[in-house]
Protein backbone atom coordinates (compact mmCIF):
# COMPACT_ATOMS: atom_id res chain seq x y z
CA UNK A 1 0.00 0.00 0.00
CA UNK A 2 0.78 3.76 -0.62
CA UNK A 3 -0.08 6.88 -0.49
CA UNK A 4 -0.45 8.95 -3.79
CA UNK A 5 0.19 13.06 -2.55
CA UNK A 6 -0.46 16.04 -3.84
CA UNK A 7 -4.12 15.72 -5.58
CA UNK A 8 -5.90 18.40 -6.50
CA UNK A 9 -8.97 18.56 -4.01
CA UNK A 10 -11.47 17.18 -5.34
CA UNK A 11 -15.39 17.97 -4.51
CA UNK A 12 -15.97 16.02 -1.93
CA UNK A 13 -12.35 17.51 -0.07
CA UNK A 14 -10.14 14.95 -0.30
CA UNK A 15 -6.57 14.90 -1.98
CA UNK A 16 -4.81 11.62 -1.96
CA UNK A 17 -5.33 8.69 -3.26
CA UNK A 18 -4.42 5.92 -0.73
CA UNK A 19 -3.23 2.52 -3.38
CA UNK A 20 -3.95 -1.17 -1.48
CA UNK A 21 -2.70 -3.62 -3.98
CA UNK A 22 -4.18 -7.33 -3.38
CA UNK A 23 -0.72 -9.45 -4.45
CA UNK A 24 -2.06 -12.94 -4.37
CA UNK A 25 -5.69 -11.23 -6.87
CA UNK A 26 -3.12 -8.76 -8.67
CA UNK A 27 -6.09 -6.37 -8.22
CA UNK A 28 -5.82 -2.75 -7.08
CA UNK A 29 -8.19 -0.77 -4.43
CA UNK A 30 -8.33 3.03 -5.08
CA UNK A 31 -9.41 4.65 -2.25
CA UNK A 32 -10.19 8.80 -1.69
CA UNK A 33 -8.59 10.09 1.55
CA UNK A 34 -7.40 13.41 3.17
CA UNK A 35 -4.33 14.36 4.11
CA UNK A 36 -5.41 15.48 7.23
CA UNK A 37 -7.25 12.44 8.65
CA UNK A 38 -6.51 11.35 11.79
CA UNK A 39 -5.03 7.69 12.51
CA UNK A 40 -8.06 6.42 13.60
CA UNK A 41 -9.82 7.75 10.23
CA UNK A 42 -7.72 5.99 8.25
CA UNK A 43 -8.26 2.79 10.07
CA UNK A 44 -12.27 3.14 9.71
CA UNK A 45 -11.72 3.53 6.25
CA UNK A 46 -9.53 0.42 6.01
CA UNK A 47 -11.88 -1.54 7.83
CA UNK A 48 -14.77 -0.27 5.77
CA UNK A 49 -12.99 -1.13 2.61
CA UNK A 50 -10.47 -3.63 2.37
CA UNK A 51 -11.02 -5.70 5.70
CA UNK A 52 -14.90 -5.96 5.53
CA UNK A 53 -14.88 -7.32 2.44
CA UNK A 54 -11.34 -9.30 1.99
CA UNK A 55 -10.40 -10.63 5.50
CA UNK A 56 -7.59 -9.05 7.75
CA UNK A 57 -4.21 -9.02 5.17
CA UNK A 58 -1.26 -11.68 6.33
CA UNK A 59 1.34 -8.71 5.92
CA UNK A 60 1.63 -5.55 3.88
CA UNK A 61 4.61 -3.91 2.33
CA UNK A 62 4.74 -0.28 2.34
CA UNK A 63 7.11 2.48 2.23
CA UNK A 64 8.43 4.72 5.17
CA UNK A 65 5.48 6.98 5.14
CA UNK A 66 4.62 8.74 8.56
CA UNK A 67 1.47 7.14 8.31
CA UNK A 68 2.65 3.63 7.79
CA UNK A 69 5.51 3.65 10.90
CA UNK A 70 3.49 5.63 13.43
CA UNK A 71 3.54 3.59 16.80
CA UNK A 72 -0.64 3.16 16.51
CA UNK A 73 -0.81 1.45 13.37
CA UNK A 74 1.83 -0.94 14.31
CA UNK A 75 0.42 -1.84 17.16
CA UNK A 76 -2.75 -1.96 15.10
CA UNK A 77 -1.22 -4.80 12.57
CA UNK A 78 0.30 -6.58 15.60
CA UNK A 79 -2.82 -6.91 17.20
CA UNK A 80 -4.81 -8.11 13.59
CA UNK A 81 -1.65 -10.46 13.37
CA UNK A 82 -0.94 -8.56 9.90
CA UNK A 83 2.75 -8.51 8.93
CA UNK A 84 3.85 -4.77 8.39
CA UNK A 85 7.22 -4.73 6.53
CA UNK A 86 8.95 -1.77 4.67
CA UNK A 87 10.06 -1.53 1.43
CA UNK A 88 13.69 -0.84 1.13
CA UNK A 89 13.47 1.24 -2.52
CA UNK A 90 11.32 1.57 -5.57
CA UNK A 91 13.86 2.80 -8.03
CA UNK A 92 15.66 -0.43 -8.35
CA UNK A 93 12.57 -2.32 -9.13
CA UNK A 94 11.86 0.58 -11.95
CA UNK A 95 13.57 -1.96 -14.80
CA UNK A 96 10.81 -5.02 -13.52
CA UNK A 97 8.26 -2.50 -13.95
CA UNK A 98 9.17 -1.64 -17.40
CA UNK A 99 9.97 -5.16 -18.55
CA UNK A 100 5.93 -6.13 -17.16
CA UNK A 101 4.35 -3.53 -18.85
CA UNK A 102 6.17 -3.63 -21.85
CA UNK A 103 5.64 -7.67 -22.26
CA UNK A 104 1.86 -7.33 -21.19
CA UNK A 105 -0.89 -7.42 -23.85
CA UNK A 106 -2.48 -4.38 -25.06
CA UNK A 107 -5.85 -4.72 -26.08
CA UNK A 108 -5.61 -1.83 -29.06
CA UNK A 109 -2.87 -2.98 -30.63
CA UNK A 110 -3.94 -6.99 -29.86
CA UNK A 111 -0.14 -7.93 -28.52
CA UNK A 112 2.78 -6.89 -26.09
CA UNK A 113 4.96 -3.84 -26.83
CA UNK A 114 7.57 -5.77 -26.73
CA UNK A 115 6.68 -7.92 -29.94
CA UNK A 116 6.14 -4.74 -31.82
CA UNK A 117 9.43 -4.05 -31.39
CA UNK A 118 11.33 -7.23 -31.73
CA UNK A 119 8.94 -8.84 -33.93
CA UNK A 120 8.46 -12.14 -31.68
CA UNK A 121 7.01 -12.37 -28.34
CA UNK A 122 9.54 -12.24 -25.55
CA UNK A 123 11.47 -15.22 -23.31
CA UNK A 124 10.85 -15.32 -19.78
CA UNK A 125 10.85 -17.66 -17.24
CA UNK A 126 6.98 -17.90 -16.85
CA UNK A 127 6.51 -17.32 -20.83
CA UNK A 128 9.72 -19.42 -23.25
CA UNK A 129 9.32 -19.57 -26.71
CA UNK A 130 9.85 -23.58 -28.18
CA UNK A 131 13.28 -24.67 -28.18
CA UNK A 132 14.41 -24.39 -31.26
CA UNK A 133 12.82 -21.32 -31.98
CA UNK A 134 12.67 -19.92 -36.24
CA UNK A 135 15.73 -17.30 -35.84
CA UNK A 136 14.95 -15.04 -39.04
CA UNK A 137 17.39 -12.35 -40.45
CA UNK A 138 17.80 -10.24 -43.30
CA UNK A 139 14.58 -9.90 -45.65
CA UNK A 140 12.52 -12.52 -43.30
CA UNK A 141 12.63 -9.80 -40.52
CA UNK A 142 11.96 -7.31 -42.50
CA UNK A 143 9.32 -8.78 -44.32
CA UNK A 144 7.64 -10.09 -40.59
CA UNK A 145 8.16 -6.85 -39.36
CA UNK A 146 6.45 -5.02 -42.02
CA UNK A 147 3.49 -7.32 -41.54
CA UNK A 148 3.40 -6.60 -37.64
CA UNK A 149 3.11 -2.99 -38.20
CA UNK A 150 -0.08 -3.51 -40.92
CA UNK A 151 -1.37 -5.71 -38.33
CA UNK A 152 -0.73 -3.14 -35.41
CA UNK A 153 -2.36 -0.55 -37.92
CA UNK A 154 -5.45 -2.07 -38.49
CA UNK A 155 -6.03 -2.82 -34.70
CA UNK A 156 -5.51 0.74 -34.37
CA UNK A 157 -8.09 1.64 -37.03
CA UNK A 158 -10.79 -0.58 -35.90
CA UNK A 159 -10.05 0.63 -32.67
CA UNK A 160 -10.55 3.99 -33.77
CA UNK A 161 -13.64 3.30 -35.99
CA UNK A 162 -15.51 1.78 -33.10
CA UNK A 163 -14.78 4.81 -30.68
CA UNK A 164 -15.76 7.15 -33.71
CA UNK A 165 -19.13 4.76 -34.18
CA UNK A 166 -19.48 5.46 -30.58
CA UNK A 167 -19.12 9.07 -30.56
CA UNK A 168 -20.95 10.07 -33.67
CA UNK A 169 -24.31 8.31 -32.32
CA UNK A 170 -23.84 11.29 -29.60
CA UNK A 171 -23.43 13.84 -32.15
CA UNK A 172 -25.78 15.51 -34.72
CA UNK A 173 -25.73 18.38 -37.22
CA UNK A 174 -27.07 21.32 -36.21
CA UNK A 175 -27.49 24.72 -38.19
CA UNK A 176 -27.35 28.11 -36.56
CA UNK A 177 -28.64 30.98 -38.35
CA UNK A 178 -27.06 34.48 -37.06
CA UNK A 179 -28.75 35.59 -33.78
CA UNK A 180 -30.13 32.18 -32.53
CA UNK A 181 -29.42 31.84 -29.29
CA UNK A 182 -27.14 29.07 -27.30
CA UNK A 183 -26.12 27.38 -24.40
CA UNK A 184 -23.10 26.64 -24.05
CA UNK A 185 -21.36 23.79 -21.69
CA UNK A 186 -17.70 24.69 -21.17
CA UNK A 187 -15.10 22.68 -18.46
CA UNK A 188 -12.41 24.43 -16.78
């Protein structure tokens, strides 16, 4: 878990966004706090929220935030039995982060990042390519690579042509003659 500072307030006052991520569901809780709730707050919140509806957590890894090492909250976790530990940096795990997301299916272009760019999907431990895998150089690659890119391109169209679909049954034309009058809906 961690806290996500320096929001703009939003309309119902708060301004951080407080980020419980369920490891073992690899599913994320967003949750709208204040940076001036108390302790206690925070704990009615994250009994409302994540305990109520997903049991008391077996431990937690956080950073150093004032929040997480304040003497009530551990005592809080000791007494649910929760593990709190502390984690020691994010910037070394900065190259994971960009490995995941760049191997992870993206639904508009219907495959990884990764295989746009190398033109195969890539090796890892949880997702190897057959032994004996086709190496291809020269006009092969190109040719493969030319085909990836017309295939990335017309994901990316009928992406687009479904959001347009979408949008123009919201729209319709309208003609104004000089001195009608208008309302119009502007955001800041």
């Amino acid at each position: 878990m961690d806290f996500v500072t320096g929001l703009p307030l939003s309309s119902s006052k708060k301004n951080v966004e407080w980020v419980i991520f369920d490891r073992l569901r690899k599913s994320p809780y967003f949750i709208a706090v204040r940076t001036d709730w108390s302790l206690q707050k925070l704990v009615e919140v994250y009994t409302k929220e994540i305990v109520r509806l997903h049991d008391v957590p077996m431990s937690i890894i956080s950073d150093r935030d004032p929040w997480f090492t304040a003497s009530f909250l551990k005592q809080l976790h000791k007494f649910l039995g929760t593990g709190l530990n502390f984690s020691t940096g994010w910037e070394r795990y900065l190259p994971l982060v960009d490995f995941v997301y760049n191997n992870s299916f993206q639904s508009s272009i219907q495959m990884a990042p990764y295989e746009v760019l190398y033109s195969r999907r890539c090796r890892t431990p949880v997702c190897s390519m057959e032994l004996g895998e086709k190496r291809m150089i020269g006009p092969e690659l190109i040719q493969e690579t030319k085909d990836i890119v017309k295939k990335i391109g017309d994901k990316l169209k009928t992406a687009f042509d479904r959001n347009k679909s979408y949008s123009d049954l919201k729209h319709r034309d309208i003609e104004y003659s000089v001195g009608d009058a208008v309302f119009i809906n502007v955001s800041p």
